[in-house]
C-alpha atoms as a PDB file:
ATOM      1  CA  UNK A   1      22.711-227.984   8.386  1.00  0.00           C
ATOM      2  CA  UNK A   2      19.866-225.775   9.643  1.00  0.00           C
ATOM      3  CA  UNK A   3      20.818-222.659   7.587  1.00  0.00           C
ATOM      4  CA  UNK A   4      20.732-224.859   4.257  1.00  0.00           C
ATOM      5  CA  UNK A   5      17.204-226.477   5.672  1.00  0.00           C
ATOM      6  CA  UNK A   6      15.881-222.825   6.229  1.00  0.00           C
ATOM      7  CA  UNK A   7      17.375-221.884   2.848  1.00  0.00           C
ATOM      8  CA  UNK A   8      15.765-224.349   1.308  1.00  0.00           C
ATOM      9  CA  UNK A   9      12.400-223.403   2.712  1.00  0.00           C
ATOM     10  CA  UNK A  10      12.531-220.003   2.031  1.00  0.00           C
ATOM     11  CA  UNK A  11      13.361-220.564  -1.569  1.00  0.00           C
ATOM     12  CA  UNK A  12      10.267-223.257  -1.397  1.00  0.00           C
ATOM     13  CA  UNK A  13       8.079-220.450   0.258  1.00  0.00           C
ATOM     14  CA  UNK A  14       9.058-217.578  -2.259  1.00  0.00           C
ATOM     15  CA  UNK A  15       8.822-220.174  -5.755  1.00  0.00           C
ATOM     16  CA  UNK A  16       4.923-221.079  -3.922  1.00  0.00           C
ATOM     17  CA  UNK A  17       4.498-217.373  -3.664  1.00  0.00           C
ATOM     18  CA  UNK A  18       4.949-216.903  -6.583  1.00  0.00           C
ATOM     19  CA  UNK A  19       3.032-219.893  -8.045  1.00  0.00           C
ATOM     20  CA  UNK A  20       0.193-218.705  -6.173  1.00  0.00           C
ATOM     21  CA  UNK A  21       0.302-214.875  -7.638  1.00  0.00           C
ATOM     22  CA  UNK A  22      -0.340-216.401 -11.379  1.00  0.00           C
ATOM     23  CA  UNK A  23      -3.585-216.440 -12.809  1.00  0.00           C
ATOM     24  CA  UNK A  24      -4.863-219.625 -13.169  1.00  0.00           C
ATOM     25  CA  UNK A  25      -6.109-220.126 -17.171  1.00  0.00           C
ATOM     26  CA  UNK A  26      -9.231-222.937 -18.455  1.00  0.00           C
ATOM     27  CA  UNK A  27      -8.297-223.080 -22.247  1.00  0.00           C
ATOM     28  CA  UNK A  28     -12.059-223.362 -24.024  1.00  0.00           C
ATOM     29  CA  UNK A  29     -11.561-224.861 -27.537  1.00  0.00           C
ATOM     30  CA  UNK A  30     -15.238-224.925 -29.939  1.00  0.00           C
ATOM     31  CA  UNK A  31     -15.833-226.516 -33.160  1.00  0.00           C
ATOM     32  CA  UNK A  32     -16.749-229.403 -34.968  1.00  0.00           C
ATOM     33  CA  UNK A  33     -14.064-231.484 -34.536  1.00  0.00           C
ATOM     34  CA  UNK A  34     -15.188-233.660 -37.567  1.00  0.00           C
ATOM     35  CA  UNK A  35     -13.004-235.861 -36.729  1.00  0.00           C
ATOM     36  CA  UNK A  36     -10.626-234.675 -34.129  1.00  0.00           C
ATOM     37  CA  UNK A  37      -6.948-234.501 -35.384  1.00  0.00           C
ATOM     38  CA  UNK A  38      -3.543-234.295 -33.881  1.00  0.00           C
ATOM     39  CA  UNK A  39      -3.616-230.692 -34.507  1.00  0.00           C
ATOM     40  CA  UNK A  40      -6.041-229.855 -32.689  1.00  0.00           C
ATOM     41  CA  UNK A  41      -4.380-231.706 -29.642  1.00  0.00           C
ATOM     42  CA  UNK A  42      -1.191-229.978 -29.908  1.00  0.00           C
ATOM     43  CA  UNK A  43      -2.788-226.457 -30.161  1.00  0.00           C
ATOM     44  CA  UNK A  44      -3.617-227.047 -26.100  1.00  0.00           C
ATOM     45  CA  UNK A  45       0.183-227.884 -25.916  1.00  0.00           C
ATOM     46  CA  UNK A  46       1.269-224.698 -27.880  1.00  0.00           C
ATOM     47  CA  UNK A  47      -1.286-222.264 -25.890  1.00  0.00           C
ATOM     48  CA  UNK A  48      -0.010-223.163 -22.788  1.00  0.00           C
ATOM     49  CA  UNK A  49       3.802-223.157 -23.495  1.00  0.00           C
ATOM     50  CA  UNK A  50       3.208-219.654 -24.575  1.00  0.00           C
ATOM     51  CA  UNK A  51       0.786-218.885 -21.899  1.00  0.00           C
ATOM     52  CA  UNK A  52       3.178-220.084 -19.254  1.00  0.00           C
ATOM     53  CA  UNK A  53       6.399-218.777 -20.810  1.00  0.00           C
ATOM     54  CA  UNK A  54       4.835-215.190 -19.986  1.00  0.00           C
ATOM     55  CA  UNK A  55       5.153-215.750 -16.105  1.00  0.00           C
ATOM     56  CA  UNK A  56       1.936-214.669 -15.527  1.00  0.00           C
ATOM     57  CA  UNK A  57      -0.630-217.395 -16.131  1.00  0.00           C
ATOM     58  CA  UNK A  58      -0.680-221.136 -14.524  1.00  0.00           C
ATOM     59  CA  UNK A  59      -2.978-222.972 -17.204  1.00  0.00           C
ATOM     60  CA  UNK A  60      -4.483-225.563 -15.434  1.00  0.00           C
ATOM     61  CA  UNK A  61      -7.180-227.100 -17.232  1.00  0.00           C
ATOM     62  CA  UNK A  62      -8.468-227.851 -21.020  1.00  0.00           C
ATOM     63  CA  UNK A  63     -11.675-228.100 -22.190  1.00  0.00           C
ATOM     64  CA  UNK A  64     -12.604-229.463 -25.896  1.00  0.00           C
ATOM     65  CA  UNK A  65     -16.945-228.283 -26.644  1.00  0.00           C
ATOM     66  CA  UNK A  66     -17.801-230.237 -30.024  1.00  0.00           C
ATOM     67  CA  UNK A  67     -20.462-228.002 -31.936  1.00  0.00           C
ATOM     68  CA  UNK A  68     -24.317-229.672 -31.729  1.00  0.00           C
ATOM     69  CA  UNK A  69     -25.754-230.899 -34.551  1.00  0.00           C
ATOM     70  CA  UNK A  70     -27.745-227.658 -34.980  1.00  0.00           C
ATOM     71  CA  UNK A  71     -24.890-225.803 -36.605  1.00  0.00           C
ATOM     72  CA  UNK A  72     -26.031-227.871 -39.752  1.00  0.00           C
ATOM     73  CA  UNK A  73     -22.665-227.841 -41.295  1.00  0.00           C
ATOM     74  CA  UNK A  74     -21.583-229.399 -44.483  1.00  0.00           C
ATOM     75  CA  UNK A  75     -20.324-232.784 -43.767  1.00  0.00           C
ATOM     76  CA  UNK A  76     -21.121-233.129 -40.435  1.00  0.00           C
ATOM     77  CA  UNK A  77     -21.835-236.152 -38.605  1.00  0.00           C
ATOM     78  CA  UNK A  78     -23.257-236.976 -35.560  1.00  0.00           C
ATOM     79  CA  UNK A  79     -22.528-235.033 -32.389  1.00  0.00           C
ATOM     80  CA  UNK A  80     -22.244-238.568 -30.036  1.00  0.00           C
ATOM     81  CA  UNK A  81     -19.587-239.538 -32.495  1.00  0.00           C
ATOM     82  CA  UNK A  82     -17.770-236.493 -32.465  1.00  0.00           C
ATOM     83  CA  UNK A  83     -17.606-236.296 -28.774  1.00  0.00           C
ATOM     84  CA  UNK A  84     -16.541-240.169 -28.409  1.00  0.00           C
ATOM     85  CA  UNK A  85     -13.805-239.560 -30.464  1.00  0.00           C
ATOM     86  CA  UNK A  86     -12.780-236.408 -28.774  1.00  0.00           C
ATOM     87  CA  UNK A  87     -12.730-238.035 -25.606  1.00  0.00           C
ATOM     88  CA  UNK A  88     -10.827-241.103 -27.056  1.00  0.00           C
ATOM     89  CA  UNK A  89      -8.130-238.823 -28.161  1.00  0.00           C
ATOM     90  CA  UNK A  90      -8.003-237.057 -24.750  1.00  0.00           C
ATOM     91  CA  UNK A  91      -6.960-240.321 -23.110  1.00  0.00           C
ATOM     92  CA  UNK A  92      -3.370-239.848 -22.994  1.00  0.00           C
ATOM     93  CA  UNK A  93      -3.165-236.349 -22.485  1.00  0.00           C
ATOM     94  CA  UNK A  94      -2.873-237.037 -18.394  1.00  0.00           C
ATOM     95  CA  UNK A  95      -6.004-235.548 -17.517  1.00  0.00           C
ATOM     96  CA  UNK A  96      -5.564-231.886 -17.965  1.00  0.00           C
ATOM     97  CA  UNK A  97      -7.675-232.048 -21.103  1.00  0.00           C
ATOM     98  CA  UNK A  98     -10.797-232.960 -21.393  1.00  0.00           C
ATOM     99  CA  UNK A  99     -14.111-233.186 -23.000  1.00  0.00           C
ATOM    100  CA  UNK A 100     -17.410-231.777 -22.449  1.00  0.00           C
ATOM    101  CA  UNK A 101     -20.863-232.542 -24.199  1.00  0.00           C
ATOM    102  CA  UNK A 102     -23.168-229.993 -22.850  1.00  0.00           C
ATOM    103  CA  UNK A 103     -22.720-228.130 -26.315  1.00  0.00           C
ATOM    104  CA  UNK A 104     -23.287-230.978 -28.034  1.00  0.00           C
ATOM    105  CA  UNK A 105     -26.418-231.934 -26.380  1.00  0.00           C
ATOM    106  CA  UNK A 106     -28.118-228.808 -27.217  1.00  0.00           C
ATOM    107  CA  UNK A 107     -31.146-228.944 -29.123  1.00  0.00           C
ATOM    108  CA  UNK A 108     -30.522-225.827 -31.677  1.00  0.00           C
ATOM    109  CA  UNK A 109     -27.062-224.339 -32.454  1.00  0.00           C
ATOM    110  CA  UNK A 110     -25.713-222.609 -29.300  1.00  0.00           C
ATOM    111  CA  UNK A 111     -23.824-219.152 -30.046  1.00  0.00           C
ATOM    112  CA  UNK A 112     -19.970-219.436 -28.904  1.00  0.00           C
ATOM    113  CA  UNK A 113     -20.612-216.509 -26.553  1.00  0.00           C
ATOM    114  CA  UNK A 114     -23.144-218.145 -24.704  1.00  0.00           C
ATOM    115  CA  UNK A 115     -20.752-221.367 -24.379  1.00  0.00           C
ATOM    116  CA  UNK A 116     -17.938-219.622 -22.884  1.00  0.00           C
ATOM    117  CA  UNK A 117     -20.937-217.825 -20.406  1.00  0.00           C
ATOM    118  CA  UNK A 118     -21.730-221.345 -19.764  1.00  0.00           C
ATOM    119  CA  UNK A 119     -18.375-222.735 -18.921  1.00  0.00           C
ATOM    120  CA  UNK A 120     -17.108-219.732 -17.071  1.00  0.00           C
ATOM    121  CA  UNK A 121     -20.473-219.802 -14.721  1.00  0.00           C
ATOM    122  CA  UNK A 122     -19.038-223.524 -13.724  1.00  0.00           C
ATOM    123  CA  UNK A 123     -15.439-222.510 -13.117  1.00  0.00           C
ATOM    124  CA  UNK A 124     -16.212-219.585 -10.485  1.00  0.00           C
ATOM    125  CA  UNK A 125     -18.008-222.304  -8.313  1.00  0.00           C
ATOM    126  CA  UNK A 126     -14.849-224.169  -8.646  1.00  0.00           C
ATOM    127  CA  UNK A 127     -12.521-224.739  -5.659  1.00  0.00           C
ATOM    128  CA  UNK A 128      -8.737-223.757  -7.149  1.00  0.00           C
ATOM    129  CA  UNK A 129      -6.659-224.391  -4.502  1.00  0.00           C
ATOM    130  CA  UNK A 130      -5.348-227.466  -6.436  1.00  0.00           C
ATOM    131  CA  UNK A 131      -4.628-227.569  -9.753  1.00  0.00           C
ATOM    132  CA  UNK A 132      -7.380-230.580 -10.692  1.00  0.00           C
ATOM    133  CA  UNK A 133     -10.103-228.120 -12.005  1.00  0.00           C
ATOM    134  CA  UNK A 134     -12.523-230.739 -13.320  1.00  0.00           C
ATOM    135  CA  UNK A 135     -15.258-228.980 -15.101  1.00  0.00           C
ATOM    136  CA  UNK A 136     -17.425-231.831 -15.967  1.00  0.00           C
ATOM    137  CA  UNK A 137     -18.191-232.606 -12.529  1.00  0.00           C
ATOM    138  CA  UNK A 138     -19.052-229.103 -11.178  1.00  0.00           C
ATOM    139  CA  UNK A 139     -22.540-229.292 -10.286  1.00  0.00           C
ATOM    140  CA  UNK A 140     -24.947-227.825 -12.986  1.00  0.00           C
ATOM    141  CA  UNK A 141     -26.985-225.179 -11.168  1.00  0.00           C
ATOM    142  CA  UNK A 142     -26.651-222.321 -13.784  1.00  0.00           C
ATOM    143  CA  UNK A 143     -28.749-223.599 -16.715  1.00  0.00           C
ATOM    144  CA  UNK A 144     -28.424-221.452 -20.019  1.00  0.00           C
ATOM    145  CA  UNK A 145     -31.886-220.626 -19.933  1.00  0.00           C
ATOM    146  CA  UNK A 146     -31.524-219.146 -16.726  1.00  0.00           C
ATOM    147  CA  UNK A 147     -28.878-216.663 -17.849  1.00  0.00           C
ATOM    148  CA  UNK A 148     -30.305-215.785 -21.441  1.00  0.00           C
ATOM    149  CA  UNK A 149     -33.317-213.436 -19.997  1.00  0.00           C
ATOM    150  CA  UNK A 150     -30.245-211.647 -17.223  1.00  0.00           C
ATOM    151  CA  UNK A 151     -27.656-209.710 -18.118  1.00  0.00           C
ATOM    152  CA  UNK A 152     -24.643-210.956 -18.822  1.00  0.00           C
ATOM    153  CA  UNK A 153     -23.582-213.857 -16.212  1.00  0.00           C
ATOM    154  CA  UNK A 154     -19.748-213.364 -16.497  1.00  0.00           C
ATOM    155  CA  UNK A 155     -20.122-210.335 -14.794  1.00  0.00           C
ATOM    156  CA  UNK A 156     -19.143-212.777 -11.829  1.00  0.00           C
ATOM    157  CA  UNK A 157     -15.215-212.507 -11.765  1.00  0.00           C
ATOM    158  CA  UNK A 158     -12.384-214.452  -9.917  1.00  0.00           C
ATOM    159  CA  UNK A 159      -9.430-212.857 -10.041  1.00  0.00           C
ATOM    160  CA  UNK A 160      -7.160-216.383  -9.537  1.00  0.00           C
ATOM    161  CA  UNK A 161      -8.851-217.565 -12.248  1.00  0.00           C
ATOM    162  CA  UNK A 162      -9.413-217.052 -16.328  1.00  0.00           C
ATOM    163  CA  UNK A 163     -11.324-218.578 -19.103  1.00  0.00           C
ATOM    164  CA  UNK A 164      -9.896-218.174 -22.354  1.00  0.00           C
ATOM    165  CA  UNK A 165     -10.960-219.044 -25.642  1.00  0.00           C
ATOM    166  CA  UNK A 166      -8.535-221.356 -27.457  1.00  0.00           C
ATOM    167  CA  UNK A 167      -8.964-220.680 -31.492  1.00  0.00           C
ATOM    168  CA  UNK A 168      -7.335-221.345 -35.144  1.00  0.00           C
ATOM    169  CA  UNK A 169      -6.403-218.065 -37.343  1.00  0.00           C
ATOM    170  CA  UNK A 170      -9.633-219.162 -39.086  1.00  0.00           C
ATOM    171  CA  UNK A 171     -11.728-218.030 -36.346  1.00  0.00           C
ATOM    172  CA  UNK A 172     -10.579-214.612 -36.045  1.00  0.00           C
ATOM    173  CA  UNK A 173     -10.730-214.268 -39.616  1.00  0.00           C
ATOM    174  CA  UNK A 174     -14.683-215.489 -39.742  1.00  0.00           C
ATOM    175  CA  UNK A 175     -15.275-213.051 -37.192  1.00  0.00           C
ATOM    176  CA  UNK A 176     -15.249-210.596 -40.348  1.00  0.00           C
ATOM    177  CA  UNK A 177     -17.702-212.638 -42.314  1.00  0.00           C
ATOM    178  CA  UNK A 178     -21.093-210.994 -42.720  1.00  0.00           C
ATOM    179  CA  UNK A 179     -23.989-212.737 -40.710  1.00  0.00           C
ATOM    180  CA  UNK A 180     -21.672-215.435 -38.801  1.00  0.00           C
ATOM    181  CA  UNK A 181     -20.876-213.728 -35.509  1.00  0.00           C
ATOM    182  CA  UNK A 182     -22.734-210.860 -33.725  1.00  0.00           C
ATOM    183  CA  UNK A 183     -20.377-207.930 -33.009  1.00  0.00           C
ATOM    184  CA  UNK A 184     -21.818-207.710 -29.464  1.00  0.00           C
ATOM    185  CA  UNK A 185     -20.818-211.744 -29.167  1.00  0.00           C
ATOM    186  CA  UNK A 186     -17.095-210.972 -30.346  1.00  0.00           C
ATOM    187  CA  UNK A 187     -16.748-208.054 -28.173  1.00  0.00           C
ATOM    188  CA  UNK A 188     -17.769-210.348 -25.451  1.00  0.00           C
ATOM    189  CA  UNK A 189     -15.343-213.325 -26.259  1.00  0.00           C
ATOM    190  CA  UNK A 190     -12.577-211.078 -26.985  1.00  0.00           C
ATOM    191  CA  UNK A 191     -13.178-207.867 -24.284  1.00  0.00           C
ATOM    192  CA  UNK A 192     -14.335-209.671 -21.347  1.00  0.00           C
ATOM    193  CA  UNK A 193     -12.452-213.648 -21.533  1.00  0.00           C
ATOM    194  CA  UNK A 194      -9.611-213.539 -23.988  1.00  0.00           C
ATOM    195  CA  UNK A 195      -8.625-215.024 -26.883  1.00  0.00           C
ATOM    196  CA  UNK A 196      -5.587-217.168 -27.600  1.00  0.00           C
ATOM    197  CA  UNK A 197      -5.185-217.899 -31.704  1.00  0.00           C
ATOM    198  CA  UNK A 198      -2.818-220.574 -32.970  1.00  0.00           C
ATOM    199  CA  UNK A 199      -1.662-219.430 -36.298  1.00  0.00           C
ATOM    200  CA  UNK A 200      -0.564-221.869 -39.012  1.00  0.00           C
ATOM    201  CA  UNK A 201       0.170-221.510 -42.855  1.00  0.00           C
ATOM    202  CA  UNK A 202      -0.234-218.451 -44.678  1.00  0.00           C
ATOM    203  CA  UNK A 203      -3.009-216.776 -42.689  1.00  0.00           C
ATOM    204  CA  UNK A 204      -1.536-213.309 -40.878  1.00  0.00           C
ATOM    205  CA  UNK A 205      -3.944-212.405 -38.384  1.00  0.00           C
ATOM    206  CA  UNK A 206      -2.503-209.542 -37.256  1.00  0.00           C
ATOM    207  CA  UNK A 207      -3.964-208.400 -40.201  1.00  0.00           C
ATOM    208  CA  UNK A 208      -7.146-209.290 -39.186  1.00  0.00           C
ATOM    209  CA  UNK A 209      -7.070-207.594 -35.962  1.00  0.00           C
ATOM    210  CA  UNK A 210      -5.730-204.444 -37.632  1.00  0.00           C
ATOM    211  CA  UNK A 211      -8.839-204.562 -39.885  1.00  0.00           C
ATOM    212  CA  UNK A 212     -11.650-205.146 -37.320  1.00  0.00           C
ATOM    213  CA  UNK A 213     -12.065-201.961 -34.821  1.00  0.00           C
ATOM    214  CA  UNK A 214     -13.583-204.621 -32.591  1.00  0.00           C
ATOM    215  CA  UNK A 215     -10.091-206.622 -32.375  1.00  0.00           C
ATOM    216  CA  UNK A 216      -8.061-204.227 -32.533  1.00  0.00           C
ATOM    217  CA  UNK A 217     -10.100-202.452 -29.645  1.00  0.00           C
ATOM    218  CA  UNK A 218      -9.368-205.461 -27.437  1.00  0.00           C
ATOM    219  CA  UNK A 219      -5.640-206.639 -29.324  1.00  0.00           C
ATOM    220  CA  UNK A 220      -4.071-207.011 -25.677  1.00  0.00           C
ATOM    221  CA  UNK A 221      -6.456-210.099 -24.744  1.00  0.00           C
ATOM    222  CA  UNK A 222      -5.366-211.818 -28.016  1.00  0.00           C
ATOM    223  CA  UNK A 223      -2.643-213.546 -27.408  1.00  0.00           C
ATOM    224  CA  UNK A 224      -0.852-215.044 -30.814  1.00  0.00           C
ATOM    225  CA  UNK A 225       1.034-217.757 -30.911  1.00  0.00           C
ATOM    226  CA  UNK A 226       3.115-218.718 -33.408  1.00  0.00           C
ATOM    227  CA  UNK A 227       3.448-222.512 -34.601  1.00  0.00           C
ATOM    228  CA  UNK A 228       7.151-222.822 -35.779  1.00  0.00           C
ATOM    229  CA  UNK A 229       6.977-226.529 -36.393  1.00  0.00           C
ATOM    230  CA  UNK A 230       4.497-225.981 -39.184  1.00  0.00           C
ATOM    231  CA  UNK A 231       1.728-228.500 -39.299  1.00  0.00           C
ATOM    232  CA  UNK A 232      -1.159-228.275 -41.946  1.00  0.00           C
ATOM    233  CA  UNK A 233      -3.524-231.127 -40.481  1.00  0.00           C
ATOM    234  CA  UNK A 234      -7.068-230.065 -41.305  1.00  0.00           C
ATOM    235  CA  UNK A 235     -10.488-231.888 -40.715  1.00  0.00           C
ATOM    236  CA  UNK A 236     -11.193-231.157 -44.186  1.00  0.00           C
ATOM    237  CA  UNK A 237      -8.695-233.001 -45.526  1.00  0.00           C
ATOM    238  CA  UNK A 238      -8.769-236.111 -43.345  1.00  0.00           C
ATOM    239  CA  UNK A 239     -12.421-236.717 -44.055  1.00  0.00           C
ATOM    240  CA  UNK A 240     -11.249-236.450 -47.846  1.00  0.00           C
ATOM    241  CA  UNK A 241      -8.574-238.827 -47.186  1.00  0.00           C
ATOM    242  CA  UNK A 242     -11.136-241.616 -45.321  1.00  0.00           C
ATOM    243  CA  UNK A 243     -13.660-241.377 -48.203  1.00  0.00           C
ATOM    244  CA  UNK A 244     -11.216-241.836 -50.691  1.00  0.00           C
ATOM    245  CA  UNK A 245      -9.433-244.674 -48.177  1.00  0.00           C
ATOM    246  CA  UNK A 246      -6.564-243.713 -48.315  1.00  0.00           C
ATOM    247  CA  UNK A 247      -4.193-243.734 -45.325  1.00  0.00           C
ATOM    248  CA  UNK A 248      -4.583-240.828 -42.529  1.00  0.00           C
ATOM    249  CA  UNK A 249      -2.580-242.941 -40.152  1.00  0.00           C
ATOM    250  CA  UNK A 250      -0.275-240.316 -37.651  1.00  0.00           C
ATOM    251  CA  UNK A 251      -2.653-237.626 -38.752  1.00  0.00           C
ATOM    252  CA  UNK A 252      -5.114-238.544 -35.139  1.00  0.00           C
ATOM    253  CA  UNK A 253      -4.354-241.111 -32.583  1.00  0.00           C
ATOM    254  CA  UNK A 254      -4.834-244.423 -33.578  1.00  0.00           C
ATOM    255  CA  UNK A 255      -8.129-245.388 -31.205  1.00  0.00           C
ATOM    256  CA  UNK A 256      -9.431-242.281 -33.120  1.00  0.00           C
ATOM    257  CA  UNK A 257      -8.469-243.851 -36.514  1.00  0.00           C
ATOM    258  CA  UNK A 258      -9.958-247.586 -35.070  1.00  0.00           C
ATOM    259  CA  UNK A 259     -13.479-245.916 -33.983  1.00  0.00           C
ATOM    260  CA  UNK A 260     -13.889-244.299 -37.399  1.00  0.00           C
ATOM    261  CA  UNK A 261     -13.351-248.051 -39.541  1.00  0.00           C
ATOM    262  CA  UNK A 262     -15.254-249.830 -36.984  1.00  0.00           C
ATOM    263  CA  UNK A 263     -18.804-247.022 -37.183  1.00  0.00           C
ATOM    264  CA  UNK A 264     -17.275-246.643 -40.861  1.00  0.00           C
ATOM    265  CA  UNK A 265     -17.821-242.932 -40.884  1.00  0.00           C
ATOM    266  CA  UNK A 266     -16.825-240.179 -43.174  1.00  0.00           C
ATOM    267  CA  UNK A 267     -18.047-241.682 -46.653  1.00  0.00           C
ATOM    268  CA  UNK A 268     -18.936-240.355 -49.693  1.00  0.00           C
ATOM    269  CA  UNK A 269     -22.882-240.237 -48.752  1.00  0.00           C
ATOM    270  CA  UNK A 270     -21.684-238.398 -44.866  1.00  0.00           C
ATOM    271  CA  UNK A 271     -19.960-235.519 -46.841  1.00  0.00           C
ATOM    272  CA  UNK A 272     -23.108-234.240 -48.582  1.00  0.00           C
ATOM    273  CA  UNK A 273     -25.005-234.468 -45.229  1.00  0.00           C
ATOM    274  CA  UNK A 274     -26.387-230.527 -45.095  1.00  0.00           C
ATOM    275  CA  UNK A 275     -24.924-229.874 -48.068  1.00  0.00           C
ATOM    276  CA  UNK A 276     -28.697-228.384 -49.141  1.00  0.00           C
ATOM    277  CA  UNK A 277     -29.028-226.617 -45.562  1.00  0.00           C
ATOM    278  CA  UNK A 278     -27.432-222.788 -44.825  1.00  0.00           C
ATOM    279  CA  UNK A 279     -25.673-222.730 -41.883  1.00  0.00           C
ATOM    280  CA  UNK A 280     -27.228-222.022 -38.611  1.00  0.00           C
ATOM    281  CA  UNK A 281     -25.743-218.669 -38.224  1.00  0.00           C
ATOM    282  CA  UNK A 282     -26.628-217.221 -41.180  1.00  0.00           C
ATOM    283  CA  UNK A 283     -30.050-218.199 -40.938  1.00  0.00           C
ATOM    284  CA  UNK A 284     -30.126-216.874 -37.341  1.00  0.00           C
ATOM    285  CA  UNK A 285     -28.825-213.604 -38.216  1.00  0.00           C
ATOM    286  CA  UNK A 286     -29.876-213.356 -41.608  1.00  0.00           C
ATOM    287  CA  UNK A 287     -33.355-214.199 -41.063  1.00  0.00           C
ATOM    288  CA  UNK A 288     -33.221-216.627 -44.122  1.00  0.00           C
ATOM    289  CA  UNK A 289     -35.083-219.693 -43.971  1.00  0.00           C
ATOM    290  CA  UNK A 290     -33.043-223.448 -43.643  1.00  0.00           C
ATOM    291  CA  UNK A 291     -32.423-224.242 -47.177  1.00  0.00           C
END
């Protein structure tokens, strides 16, 4: 009896060990999540399958930044919707997602780079020695105006612990558009935090890391994940389907569906919403003016 109790500890010690030797992973997801789908749910679920089937990484936390109202996107409504309904849809995903507004809240359009600075600054004051890494209750002592006149602020490190960015194939493909990243920004995201890219449909994006020397420069912190269960949900077409009414039921949770009929949002007059206004990007980095 007390050889199979010691057994049974020292198989308990050694699976703790090794629990203890994987990196601990934050997935960041950005965007506009105009509205917030399914998909964009399940690509937390896919990361960290693939993340965790590696043996090396322990994700332990999710984190969903909707874009601010700055980015002056086509078709894009308010940012205190878009957050409610993110963090309506995170309700039943037991915690380990969820949603912060300091993006959001921003006055002008916030560069991605400086959002994963901002996040990562949080996590390293974070206590890991649990898995309940709860971001949006870290105290707020780095501000982002504090780090933008220093050099970078990631240069902080944790071993135990990584932020990742958690992307579409879409992404890495606008990396290549003209005027809509910085280089130094992606060689940031991608060099120094990672990268983990959901691919869906047609898109190949190893293509798209073969054809960008910055990608291709830092391939082994992409990590790609195939989607085998093919599923073609886009905002895009959801917002078509509500201003034509026509049924998006089982495309987003239903208390996402019942917020959008009760504000009625996404109607014919909310699509055309900066349709007259370049994006916030290119005027940033084009040095055009806002229309």
């Amino acid at each position: 009896m007390q050889q199979q109790q010691q057994q049974h500890e020292e198989r308990f010690n050694t699976t703790d060990m090794e629990s203890r030797r994987k990196t601990k992973v934050v997935l960041l997801a950005c965007g506009s999540f105009n509205p917030i789908t399914n998909m964009h749910l399940r690509m937390f679920e896919l990361a960290r399958d693939h993340l965790e089937d590696t043996g090396h990484y322990k994700v332990v936390r999710g984190i969903i930044s909707p874009v601010g109202d700055g980015y002056k996107k086509k078709g894009l409504i308010e940012a205190c919707h878009r957050v409610q309904m993110a963090k309506l849809a995170t309700e039943t995903s037991g915690n380990w997602i969820t949603v912060d507004d300091w993006e959001s809240l921003q006055p002008e359009w916030v560069e991605t780079a400086k959002v994963v600075r901002h996040h990562h600054e949080k996590l390293i004051t974070v206590d890991l020695n649990n898995d309940d890494v709860d971001t949006v209750k870290v105290s707020k002592k780095r501000r982002l105006e504090e780090n933008s006149s220093k050099s970078s602020s990631h240069c902080s490190k944790r071993d135990d612990l990584r932020l990742m960015l958690l992307c579409g194939a879409d992404v890495l493909q606008s990396f290549g558009v003209p005027n809509l990243w910085k280089q130094e920004d992606i060689a940031e995201i991608v060099g120094d935090f990672g990268v983990v890219c959901i691919t869906r449909g047609s898109t190949d994006p190893q293509k798209f890391i073969y054809e960008s020397d910055t990608l291709w420069k830092h391939r082994k912190n992409i990590h790609l994940v195939h989607e085998w269960v093919t599923n073609d949900i886009s905002a895009t077409h959801v917002r078509r389907a509500l201003r034509r009414r026509q049924s998006v039921k089982y495309l987003m949770p239903d208390n996402v569906l019942s917020y959008i009929q009760k504000h009625e949002l996404y109607t014919t007059e909310s699509e055309q919403k900066n349709a007259d206004v370049i994006l916030a990007p290119f005027q940033r980095y084009s040095g055009t003016s806002s229309t």
